[in-house]
N, C-alpha and C. Protein backbone atom coordinates (compact mmCIF):
# COMPACT_ATOMS: atom_id res chain seq x y z
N UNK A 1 -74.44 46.29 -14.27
CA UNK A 1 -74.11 46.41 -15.68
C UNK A 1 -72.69 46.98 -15.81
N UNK A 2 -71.61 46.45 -16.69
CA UNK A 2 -70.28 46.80 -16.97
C UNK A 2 -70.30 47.67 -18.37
N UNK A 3 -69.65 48.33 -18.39
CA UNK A 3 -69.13 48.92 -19.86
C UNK A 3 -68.43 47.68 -20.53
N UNK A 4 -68.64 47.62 -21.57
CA UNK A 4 -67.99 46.49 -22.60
C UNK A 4 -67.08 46.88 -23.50
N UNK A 5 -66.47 46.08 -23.93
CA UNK A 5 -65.27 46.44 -24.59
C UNK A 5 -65.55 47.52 -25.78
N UNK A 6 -65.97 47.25 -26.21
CA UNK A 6 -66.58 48.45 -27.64
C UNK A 6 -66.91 49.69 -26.94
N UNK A 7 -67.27 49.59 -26.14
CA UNK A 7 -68.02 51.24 -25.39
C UNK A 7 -67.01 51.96 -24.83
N UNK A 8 -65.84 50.98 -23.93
CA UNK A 8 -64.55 51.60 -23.67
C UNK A 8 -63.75 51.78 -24.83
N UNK A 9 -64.11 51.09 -26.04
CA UNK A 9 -63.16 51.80 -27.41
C UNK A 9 -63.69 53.06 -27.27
N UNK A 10 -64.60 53.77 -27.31
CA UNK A 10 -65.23 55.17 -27.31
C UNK A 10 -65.09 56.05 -26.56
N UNK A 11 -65.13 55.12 -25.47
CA UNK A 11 -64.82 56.29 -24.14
C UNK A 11 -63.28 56.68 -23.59
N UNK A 12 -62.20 55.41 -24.51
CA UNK A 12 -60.80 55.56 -24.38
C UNK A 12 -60.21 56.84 -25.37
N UNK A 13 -60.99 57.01 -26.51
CA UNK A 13 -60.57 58.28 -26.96
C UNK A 13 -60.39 59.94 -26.25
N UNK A 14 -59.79 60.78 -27.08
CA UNK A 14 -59.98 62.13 -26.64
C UNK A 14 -60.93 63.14 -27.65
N UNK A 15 -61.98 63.94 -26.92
CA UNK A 15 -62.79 64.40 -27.57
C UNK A 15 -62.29 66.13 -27.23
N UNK A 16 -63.70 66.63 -27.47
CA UNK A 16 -63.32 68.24 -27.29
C UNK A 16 -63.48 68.48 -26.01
N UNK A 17 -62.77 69.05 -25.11
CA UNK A 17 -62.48 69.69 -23.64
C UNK A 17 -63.73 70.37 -23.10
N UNK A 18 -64.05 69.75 -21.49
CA UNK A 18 -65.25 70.74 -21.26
C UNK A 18 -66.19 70.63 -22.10
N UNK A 19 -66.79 69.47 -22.60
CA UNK A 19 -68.28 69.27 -23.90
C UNK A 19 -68.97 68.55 -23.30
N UNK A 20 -70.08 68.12 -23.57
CA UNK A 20 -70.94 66.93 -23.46
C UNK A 20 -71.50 66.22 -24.55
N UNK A 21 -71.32 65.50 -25.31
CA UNK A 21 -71.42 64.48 -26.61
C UNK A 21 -72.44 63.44 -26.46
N UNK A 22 -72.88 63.59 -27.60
CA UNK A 22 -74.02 62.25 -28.08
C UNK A 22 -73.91 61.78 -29.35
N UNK A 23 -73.78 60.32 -28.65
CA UNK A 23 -73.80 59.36 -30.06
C UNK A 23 -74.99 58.33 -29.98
N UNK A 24 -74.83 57.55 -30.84
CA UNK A 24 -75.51 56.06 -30.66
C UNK A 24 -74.82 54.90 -30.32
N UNK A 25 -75.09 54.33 -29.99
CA UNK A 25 -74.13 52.43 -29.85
C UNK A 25 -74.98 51.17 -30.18
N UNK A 26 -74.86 51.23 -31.34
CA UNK A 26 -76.02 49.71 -31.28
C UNK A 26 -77.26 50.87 -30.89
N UNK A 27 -78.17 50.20 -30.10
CA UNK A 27 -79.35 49.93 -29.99
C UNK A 27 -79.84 51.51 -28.90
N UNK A 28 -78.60 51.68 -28.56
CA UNK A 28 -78.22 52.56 -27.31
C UNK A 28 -78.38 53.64 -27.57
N UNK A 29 -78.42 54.80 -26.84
CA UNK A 29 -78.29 56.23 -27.08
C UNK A 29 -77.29 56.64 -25.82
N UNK A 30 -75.74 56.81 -26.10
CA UNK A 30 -74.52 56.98 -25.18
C UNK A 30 -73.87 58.53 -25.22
N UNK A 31 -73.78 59.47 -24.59
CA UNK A 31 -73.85 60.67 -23.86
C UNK A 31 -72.58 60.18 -22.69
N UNK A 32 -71.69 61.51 -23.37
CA UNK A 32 -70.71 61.91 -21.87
C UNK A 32 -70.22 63.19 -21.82
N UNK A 33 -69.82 63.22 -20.93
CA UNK A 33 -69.12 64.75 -20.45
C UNK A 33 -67.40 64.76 -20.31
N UNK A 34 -67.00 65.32 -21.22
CA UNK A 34 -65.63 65.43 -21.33
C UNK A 34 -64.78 66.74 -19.72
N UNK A 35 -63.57 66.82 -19.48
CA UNK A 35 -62.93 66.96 -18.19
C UNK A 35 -62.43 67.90 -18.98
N UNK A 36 -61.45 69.05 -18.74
CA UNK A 36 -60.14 69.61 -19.31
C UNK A 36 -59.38 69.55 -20.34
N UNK A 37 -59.24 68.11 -20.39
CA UNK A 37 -58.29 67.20 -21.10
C UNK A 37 -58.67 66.69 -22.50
N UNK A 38 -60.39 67.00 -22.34
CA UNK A 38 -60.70 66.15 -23.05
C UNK A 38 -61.51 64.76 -23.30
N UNK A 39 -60.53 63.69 -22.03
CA UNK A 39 -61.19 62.99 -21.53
C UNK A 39 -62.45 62.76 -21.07
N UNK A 40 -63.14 61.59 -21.15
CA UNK A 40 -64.90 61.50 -20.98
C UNK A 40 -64.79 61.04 -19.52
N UNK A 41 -65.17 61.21 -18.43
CA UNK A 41 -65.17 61.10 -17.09
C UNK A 41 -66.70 61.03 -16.47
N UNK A 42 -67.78 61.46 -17.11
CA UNK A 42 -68.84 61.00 -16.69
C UNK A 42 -69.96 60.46 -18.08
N UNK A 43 -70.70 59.30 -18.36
CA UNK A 43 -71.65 58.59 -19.09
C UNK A 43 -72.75 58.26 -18.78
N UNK A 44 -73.42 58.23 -19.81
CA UNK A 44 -74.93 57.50 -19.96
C UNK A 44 -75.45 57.02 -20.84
N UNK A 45 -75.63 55.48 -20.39
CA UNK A 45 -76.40 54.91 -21.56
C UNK A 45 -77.67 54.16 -21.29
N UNK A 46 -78.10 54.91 -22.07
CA UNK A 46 -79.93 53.97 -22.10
C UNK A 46 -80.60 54.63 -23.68
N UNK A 47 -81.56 55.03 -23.50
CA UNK A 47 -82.70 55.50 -24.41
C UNK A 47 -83.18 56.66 -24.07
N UNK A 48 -82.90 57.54 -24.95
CA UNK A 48 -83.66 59.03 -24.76
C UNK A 48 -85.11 59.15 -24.64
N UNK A 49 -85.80 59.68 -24.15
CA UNK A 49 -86.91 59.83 -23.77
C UNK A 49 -87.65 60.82 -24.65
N UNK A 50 -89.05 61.39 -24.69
CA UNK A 50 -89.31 62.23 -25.51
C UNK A 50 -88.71 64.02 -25.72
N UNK A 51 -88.03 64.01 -24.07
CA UNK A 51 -87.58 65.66 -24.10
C UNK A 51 -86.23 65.82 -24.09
N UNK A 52 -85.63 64.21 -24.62
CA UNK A 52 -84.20 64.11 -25.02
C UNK A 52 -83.38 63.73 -23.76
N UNK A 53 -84.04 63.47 -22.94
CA UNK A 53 -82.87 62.78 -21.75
C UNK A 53 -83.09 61.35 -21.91
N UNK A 54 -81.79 61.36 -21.55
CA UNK A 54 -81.45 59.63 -21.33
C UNK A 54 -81.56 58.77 -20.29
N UNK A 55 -82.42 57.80 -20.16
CA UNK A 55 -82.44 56.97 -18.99
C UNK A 55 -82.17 55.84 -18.83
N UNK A 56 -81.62 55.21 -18.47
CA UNK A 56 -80.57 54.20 -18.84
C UNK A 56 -79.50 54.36 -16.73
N UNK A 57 -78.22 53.95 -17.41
CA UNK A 57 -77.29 53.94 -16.84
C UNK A 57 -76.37 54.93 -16.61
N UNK A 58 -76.06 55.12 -15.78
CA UNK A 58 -74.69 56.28 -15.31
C UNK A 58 -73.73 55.48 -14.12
N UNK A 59 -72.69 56.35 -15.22
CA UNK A 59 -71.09 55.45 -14.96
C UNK A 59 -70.40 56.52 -14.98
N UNK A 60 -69.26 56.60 -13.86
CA UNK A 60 -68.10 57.43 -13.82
C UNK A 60 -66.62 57.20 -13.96
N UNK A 61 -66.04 57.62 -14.15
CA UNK A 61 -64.41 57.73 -13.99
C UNK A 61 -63.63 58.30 -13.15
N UNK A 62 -62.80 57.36 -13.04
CA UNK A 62 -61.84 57.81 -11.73
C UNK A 62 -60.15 58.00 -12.44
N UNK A 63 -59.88 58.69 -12.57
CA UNK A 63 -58.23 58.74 -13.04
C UNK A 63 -57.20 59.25 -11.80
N UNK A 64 -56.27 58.43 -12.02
CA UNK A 64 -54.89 58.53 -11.62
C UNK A 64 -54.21 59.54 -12.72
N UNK A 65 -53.49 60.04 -12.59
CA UNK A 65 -52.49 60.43 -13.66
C UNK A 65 -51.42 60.97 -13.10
N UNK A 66 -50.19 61.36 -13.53
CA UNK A 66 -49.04 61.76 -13.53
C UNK A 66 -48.98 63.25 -13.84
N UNK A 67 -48.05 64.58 -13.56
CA UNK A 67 -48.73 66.10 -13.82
C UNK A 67 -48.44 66.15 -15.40
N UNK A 68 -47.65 65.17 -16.13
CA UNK A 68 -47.24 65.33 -17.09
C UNK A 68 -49.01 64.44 -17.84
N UNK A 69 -49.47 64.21 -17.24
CA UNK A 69 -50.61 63.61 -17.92
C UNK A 69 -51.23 62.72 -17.89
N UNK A 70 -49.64 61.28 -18.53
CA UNK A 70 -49.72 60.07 -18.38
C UNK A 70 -50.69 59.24 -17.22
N UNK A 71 -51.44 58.68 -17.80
CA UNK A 71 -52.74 57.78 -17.27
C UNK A 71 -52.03 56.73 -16.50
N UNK A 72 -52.12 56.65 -14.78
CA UNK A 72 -51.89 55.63 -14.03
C UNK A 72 -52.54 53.91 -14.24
N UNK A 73 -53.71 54.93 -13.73
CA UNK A 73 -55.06 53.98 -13.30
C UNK A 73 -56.20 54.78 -13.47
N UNK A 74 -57.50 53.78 -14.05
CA UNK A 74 -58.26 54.46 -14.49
C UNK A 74 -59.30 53.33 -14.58
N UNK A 75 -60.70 53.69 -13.60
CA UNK A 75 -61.83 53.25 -13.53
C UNK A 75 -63.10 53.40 -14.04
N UNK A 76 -63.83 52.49 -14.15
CA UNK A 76 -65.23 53.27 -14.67
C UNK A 76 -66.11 52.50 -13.59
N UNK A 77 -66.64 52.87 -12.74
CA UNK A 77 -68.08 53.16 -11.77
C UNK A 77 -68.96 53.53 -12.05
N UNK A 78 -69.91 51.80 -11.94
CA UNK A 78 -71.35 52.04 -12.21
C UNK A 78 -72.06 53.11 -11.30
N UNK A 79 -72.88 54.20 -11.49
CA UNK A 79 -73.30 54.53 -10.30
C UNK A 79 -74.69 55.03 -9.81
N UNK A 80 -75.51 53.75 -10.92
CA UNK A 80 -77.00 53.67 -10.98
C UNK A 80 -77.80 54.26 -11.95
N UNK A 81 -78.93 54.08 -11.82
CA UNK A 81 -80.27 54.33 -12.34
C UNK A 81 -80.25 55.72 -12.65
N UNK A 82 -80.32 56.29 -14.29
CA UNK A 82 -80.83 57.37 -14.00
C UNK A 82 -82.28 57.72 -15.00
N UNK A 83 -83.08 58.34 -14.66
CA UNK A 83 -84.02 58.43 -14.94
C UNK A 83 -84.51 60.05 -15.79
């Protein structure tokens, strides 16, 4: 499963530093964990369960950057099942 273009509109933003966030997407229930920066570097999307975890998918990020900040290269890695 890939992240799709709409989901990387969401996950290309900057949120609050050091958080973990929940939204919806469509049909989805999408959860990430913001870095320092801000940036979302780890996700999950599936369906919350009854004690509020999500099981679905988990995907990570890999950044390059420059010390001034500027974004090299920047991945998102599926990295399975989570339950």
């Amino acid at each position: 499963m890939d992240l799709g273009a709409q989901i990387l509109k969401i996950l290309n933003k900057r949120y609050e530093p050091s958080a973990f966030i929940e939204t919806k997407f469509e049909r989805y229930d999408l959860a990430f964990k913001t870095d320092r920066d801000g940036l979302p570097v780890v996700a999950y999307l599936g369906q919350k369960d009854r004690k509020g975890k999500i099981c679905g998918e988990r995907f990570t990020r890999r950044l390059k950057q420059l010390i001034n900040g500027t974004i090299i290269k920047e991945n998102w890695e599926h990295k399975g099942v989570v339950t």
